[in-house]
Protein backbone atom coordinates (compact mmCIF):
# COMPACT_ATOMS: atom_id res chain seq x y z
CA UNK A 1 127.06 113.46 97.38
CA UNK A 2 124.07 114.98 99.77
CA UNK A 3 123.53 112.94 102.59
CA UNK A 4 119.82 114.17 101.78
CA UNK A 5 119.48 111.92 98.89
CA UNK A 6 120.29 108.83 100.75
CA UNK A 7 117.80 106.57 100.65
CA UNK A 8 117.50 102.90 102.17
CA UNK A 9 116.93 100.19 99.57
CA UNK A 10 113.77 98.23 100.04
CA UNK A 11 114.59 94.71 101.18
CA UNK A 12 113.27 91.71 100.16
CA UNK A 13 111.44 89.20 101.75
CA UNK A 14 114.27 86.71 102.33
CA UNK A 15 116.30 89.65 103.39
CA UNK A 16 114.08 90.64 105.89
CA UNK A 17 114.05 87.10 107.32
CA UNK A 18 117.58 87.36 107.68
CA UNK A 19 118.69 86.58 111.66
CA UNK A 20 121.44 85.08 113.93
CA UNK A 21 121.49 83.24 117.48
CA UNK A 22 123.74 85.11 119.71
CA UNK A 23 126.41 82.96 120.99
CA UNK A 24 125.96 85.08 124.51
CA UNK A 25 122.23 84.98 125.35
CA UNK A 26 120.66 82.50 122.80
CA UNK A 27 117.98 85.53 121.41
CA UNK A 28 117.43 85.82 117.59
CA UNK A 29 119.29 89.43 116.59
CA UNK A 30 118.53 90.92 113.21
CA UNK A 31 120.83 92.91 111.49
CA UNK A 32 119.95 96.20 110.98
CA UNK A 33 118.97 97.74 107.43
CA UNK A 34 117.79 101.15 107.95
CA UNK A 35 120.88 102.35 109.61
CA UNK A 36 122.95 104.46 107.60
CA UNK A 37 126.65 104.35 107.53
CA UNK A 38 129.40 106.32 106.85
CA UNK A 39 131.55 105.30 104.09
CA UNK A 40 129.39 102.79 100.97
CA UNK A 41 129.33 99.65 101.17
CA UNK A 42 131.26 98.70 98.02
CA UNK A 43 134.66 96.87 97.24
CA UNK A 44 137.58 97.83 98.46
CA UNK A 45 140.59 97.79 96.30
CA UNK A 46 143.60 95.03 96.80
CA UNK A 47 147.40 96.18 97.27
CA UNK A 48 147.87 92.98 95.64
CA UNK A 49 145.68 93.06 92.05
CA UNK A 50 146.50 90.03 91.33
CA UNK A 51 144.97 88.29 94.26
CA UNK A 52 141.40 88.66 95.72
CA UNK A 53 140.22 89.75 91.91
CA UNK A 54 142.06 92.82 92.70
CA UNK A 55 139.70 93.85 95.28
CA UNK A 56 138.09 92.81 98.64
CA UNK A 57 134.90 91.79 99.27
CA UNK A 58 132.86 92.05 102.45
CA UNK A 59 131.42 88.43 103.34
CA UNK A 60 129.51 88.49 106.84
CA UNK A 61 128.69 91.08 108.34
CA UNK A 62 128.54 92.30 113.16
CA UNK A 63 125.02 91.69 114.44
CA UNK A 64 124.57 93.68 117.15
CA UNK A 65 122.57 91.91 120.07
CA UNK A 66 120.21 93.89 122.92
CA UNK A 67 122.73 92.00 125.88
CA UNK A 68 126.02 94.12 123.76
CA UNK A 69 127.55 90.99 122.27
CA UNK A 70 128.16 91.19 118.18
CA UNK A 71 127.92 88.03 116.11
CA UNK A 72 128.84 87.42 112.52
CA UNK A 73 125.84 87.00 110.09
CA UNK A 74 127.53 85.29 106.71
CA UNK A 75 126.94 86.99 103.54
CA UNK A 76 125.76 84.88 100.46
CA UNK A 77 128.36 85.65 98.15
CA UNK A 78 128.11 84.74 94.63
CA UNK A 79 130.76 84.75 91.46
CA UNK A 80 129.09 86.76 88.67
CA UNK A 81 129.54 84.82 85.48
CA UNK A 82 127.07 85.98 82.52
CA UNK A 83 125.39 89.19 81.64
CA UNK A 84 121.90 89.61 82.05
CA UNK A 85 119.87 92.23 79.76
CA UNK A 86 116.77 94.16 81.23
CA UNK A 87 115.34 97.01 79.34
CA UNK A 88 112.50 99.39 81.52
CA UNK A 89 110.15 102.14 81.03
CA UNK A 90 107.49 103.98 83.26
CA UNK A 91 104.05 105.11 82.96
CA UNK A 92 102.24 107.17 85.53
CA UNK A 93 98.53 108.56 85.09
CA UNK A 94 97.62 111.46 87.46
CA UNK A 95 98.88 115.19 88.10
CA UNK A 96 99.43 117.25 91.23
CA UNK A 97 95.32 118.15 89.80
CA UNK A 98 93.98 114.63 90.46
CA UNK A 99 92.96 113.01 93.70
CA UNK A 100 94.27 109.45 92.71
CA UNK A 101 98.28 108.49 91.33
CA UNK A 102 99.48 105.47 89.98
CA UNK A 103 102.67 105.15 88.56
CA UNK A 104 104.41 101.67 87.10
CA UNK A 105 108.11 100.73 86.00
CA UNK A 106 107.80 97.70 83.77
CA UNK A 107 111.40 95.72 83.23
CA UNK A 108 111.74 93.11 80.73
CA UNK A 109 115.02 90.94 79.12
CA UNK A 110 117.01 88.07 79.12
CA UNK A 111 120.33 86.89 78.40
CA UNK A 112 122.21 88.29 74.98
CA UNK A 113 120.23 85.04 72.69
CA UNK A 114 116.80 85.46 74.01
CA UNK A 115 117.15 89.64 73.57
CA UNK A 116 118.89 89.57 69.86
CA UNK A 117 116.13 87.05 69.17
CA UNK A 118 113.28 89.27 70.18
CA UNK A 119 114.71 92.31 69.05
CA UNK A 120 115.06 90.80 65.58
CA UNK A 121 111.25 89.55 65.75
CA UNK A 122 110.25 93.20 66.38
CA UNK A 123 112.20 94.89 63.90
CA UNK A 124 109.81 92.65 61.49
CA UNK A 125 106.89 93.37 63.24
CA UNK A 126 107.45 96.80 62.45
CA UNK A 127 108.05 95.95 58.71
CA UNK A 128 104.73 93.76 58.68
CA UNK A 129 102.76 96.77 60.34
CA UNK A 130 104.67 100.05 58.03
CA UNK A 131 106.59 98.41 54.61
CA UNK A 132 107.05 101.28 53.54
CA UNK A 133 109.28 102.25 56.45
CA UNK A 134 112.43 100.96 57.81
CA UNK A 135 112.04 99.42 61.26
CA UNK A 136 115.00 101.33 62.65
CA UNK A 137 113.76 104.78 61.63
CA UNK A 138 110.39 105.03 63.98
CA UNK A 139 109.56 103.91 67.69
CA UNK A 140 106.65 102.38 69.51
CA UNK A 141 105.14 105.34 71.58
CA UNK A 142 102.62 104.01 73.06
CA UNK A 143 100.46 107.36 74.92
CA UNK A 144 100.69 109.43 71.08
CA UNK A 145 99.53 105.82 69.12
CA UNK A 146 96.55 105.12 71.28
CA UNK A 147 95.00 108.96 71.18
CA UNK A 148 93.06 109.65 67.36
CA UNK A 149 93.96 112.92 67.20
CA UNK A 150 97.87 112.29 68.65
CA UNK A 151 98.34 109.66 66.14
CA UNK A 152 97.21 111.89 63.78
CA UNK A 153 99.18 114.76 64.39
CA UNK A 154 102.32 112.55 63.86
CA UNK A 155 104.76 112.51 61.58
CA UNK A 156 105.62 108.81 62.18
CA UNK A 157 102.09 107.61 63.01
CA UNK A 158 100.01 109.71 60.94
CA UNK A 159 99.53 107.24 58.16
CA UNK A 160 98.41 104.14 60.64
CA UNK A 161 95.30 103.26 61.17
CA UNK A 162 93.20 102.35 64.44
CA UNK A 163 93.46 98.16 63.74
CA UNK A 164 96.95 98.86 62.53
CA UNK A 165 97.48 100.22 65.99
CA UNK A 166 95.56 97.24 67.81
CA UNK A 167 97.67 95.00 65.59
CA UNK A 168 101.13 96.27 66.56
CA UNK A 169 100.11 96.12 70.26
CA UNK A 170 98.77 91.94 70.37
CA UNK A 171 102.18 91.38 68.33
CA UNK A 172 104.43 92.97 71.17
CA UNK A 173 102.29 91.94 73.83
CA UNK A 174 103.15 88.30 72.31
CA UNK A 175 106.86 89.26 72.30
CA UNK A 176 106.84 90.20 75.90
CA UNK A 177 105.21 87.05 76.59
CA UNK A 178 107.91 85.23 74.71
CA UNK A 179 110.54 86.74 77.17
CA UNK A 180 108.27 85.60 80.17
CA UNK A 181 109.52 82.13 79.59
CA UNK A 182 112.81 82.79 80.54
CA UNK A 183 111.22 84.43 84.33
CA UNK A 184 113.05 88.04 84.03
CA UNK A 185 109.95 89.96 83.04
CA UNK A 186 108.54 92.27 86.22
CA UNK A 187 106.86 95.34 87.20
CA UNK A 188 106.60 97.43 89.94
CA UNK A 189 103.40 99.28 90.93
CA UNK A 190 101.68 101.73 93.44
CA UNK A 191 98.44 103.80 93.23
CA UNK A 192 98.18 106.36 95.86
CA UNK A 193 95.19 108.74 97.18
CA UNK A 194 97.67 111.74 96.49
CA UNK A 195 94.46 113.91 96.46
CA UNK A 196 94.52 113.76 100.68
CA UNK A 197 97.47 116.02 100.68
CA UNK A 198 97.69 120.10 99.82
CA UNK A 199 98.35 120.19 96.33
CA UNK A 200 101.30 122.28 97.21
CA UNK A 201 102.74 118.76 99.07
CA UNK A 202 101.55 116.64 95.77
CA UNK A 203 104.74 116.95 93.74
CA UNK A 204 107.30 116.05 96.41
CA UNK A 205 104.94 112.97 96.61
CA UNK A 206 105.00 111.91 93.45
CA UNK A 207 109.26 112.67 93.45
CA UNK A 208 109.36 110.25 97.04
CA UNK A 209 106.91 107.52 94.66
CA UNK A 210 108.72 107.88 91.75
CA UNK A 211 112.04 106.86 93.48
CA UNK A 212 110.77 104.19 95.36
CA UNK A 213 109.46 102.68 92.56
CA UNK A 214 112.76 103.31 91.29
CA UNK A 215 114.89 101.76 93.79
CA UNK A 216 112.30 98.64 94.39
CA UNK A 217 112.12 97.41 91.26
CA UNK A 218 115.78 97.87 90.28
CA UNK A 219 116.50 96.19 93.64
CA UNK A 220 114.45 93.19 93.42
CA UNK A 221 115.90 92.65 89.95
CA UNK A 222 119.43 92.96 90.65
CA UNK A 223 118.76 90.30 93.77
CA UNK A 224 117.35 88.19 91.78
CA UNK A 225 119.95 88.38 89.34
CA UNK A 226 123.08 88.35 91.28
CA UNK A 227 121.89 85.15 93.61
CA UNK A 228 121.93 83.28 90.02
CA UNK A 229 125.62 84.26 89.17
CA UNK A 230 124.04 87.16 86.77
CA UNK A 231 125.92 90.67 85.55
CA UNK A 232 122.71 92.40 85.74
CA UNK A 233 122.72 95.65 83.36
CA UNK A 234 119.50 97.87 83.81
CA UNK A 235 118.67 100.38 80.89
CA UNK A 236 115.70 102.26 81.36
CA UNK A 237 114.29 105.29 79.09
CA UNK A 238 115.25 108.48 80.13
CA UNK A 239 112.57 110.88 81.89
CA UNK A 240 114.38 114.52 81.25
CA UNK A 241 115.47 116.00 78.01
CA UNK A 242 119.29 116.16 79.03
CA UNK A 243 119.64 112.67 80.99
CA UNK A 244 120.61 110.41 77.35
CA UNK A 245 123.71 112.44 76.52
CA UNK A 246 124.68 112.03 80.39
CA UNK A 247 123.26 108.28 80.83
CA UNK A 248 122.05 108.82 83.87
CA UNK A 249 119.23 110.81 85.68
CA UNK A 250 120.64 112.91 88.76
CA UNK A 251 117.92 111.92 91.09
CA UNK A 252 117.85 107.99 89.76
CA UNK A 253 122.13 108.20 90.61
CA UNK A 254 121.59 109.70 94.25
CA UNK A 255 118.93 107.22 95.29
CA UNK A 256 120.99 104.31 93.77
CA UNK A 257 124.51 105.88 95.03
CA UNK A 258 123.04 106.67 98.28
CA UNK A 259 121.30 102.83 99.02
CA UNK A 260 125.13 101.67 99.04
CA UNK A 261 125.13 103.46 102.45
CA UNK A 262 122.96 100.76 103.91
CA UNK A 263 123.56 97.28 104.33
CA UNK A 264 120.55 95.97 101.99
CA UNK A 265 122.82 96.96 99.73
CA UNK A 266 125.55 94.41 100.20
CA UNK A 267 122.54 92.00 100.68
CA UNK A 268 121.24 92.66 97.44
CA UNK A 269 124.08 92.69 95.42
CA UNK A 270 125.27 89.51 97.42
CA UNK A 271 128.65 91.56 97.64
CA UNK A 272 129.37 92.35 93.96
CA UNK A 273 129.59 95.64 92.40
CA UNK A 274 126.77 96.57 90.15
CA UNK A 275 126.23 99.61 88.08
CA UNK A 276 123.51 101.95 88.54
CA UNK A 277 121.24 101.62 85.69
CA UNK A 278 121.83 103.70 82.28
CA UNK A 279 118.78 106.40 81.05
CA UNK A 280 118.70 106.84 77.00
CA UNK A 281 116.88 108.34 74.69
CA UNK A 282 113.21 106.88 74.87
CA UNK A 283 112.67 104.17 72.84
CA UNK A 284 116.09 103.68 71.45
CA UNK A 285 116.53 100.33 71.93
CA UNK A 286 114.02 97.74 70.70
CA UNK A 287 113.19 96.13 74.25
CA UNK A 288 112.25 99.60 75.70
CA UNK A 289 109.87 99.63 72.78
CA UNK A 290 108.12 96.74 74.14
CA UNK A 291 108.66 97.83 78.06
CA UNK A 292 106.49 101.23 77.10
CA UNK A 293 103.62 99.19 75.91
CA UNK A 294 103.93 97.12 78.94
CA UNK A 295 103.84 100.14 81.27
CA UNK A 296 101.31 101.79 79.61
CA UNK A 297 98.92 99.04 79.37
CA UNK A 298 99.46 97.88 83.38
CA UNK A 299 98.82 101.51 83.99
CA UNK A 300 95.73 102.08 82.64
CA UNK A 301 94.34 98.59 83.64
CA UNK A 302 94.95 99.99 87.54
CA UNK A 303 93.52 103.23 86.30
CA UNK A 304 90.24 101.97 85.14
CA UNK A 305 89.78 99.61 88.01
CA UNK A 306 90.35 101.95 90.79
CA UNK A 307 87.39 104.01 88.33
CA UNK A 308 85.40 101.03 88.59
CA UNK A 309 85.42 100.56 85.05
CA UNK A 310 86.43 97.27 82.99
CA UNK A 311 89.72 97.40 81.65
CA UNK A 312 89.29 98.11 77.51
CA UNK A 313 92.85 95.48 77.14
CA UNK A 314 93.53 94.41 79.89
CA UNK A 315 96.87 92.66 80.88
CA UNK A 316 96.74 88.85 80.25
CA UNK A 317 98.19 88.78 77.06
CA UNK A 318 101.31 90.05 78.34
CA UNK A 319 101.88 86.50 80.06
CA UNK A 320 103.18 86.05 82.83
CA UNK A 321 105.49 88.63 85.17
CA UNK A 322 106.40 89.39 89.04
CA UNK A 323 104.32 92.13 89.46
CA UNK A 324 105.11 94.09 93.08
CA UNK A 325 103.11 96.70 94.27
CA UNK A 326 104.86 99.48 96.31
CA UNK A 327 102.98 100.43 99.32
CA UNK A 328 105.60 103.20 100.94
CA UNK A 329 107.41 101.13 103.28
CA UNK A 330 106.92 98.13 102.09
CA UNK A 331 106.11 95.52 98.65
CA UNK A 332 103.91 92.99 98.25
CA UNK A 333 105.02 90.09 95.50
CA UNK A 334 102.46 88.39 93.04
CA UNK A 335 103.49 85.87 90.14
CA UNK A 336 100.78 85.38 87.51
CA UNK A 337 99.28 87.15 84.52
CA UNK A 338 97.44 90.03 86.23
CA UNK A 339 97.11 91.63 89.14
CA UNK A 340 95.34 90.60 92.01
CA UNK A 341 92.50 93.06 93.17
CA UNK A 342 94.76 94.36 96.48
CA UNK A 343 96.96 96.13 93.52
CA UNK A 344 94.66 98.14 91.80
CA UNK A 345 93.20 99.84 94.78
């Protein structure tokens, strides 16, 4: 793999809190998570497979002090137990033409019940909306539905009207809601004056946001997940023509493959071995259905804001999520049922 593509994870708050007393000189040492090593921090196979769970994990880790001494720093280790479902899409508004980017990854699931539940309540939201259709046999696009003459030019959407539209969208955004009980639903956001660079700079911007929206959001969640004994499995919809038939996106792989060389990413994990999330074809599951008209709508909320203008939906129907916002080195955390004015410009 390059060494190029290896990029730190973004820590999290109790992460960066993280410190030990050094048994030589009494000062606070932090360990250090921007460093990158060597070999990946990952499990290391047993000689023995029937011992250890076949492999060895890491569980503390040398804390190097100014006076020289190194003191162990214990990991929080958890057992994973159950699998945990999350289901994401993006939505970005702005070109290299504009002066102003935002870009959002919206992540939503649960465990196996609360998913097969929801799925099933979609597939008949899709009956109630098109009878005349099987459920199975068109997807929720948001960006073609919401434009007349898109909508119209499609061979799926071509026959629904504007209220039928409107409709659809309260119905999922009632859904997502329901999910929001069970605390997985969250999105990650940035907007970004990407018109104070040379346009010829613009797109390796939007690359560098685009993969640290990436990498925070699929952090945060697999924290969150692991501390509570969770298998998290990410599936997000794919951004290039030729990623579903591979699973993966090359540049979402490097960034994720390439965090393991810092030690965040034993913190975040809490020492287990996750898999880098899985890119599909868009919209091929139900709950990425439902994550597109999340992204969408959070996108164009911050869109119209930063334009001074009152959002036309707005976000509050979605109920409630853990929205972060991705300032470049760093993410602020907000809990509630829209965002707080700090995000939006």
């Amino acid at each position: 793999m390059n060494p190029e593509h290896f990029e730190p994870p973004f820590i999290t708050e109790e992460m960066a809190s993280l410190a030990v007393t050094c048994s030589n000189c009494s000062i606070r040492a932090r360990p250090d998570f921007w460093k990158r090593h060597e070999e990946p921090f990952e499990w290391i196979p047993s000689i023995h497979p029937s011992a250890n769970g076949g492999a060895w994990r890491q569980v503390g880790v040398g804390v190097s002090c100014v006076c020289g001494a190194i003191n162990n720093l214990p990991l929080k280790v958890t057992d994973l137990q159950n699998n945990l479902y999350l289901f994401g899409d993006e939505a970005f508004r702005g070109d290299e033409a504009s002066r102003l980017f935002v870009g959002v990854y919206s992540l939503i699931g649960s465990t196996s019940g609360p998913v097969r539940d929801i799925e099933n309540q979609l597939k008949q939201v899709k009956r109630d909306i098109a009878p005349t259709k099987e459920p199975d046999s068109w997807t929720i696009h948001v960006a073609q539905m919401v434009s007349g003459q898109q909508r119209l030019k499609h061979p799926q959407y071509r026959d629904f009207s504007r209220d039928a539209v409107e409709i659809l969208f309260v119905k999922c955004a009632d859904l997502i809601s329901q999910l929001g009980h069970w605390g997985w639903n969250r999105c990650i956001t940035t907007i970004y004056q990407i018109g104070n660079h040379p346009k010829h700079e613009r797109k390796k911007i939007r690359r560098f946001l685009n993969r640290g929206l990436f990498l925070g959001l699929a952090g945060e969640a697999i924290h969150s997940a692991t501390a509570q004994s969770l298998y998290p499995h990410l599936t997000f919809d794919a951004q290039s023509s030729s990623a579903p038939a591979r699973g993966e996106e090359g540049w979402a792989n490097a960034a994720f493959y390439g965090s393991r060389h810092y030690l965040g990413h034993l913190f975040i994990t809490h020492s287990n071995d996750v898999p880098p999330p899985k890119f599909v074809q868009p919209g091929s599951q139900p709950l990425l259905e439902l994550a597109d008209v999340h992204a969408f709508h959070v996108a164009r909320t911050i869109w119209q804001r930063a334009h001074g203008q009152e959002p036309d939906r707005g976000i509050r129907q979605f109920g409630e999520f853990r929205y972060l916002s991705f300032r470049g080195d760093r993410m602020l955390t907000h809990i509630g049922t829209d965002l707080p004015t700090s995000f939006t410009r």
